[in-house]
Protein backbone atom coordinates (compact mmCIF):
# COMPACT_ATOMS: atom_id res chain seq x y z
CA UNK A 1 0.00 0.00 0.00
CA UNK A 2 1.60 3.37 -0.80
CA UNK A 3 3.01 5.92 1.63
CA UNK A 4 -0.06 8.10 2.24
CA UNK A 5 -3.06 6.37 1.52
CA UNK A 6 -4.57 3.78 3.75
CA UNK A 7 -7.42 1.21 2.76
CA UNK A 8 -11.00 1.01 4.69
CA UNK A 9 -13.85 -0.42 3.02
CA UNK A 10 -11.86 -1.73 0.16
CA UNK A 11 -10.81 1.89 -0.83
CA UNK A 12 -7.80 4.08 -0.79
CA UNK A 13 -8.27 6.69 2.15
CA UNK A 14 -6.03 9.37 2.78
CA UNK A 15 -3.56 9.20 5.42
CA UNK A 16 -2.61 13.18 6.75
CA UNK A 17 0.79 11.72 8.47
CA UNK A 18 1.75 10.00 5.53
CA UNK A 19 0.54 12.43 2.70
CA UNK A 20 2.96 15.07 4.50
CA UNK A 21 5.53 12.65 3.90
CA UNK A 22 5.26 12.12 0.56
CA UNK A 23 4.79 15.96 -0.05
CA UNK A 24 8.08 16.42 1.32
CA UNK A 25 9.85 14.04 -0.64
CA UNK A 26 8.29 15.56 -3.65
CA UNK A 27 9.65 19.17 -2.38
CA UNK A 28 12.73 18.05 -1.07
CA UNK A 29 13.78 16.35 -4.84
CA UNK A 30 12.35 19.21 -6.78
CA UNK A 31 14.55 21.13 -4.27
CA UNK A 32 17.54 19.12 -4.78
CA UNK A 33 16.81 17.59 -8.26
CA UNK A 34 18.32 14.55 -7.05
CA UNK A 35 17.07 11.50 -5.50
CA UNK A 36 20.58 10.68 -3.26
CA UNK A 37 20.31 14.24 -2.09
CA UNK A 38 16.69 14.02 -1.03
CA UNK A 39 17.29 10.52 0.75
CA UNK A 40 20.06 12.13 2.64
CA UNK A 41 18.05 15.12 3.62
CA UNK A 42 14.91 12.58 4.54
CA UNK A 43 17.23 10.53 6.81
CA UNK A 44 18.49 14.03 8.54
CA UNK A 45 15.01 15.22 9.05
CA UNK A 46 14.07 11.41 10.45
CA UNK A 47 11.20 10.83 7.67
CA UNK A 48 10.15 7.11 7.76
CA UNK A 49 8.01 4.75 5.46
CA UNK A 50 5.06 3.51 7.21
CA UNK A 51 7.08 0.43 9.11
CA UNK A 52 9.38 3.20 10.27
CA UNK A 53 12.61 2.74 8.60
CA UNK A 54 14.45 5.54 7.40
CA UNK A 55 13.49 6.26 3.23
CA UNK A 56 16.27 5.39 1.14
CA UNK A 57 16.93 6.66 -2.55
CA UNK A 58 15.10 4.02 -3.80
CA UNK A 59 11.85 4.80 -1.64
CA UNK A 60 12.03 8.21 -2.94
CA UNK A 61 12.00 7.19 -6.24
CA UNK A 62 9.34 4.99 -6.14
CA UNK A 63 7.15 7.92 -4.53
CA UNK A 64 7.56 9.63 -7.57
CA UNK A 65 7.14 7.56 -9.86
CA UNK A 66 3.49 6.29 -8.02
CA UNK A 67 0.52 7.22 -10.03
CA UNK A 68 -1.51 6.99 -6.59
């Protein structure tokens, strides 16, 4: 299930926590215009996925490349 959305009723729901997250990542890399950079700058900040791990370059790139 993406970052930011949770399900209820078999739909997607909005999650406030997690759509903040993924705004910043989208900020952050438009920012920085690079994925490594914006990783770094998540980690600093403490920004998690939902199982609260730290996002990596590779979780930021999948959040942007998410139609969701």
């Amino acid at each position: 299930m993406p970052l930011g959305y949770d399900v209820r009723d078999r739909k997607l729901i909005i999650n406030e926590d997690g759509a903040a997250r993924v705004r910043r990542v989208f900020e952050l890399f438009v920012e920085t215009g690079s994925g490594t950079e914006a990783a770094k700058r998540l980690q600093a900040e403490g920004v998690t996925s939902k199982s609260g791990r730290p996002l990596e370059k590779g979780d930021v790139y999948k959040i942007l490349n998410l139609r969701t």
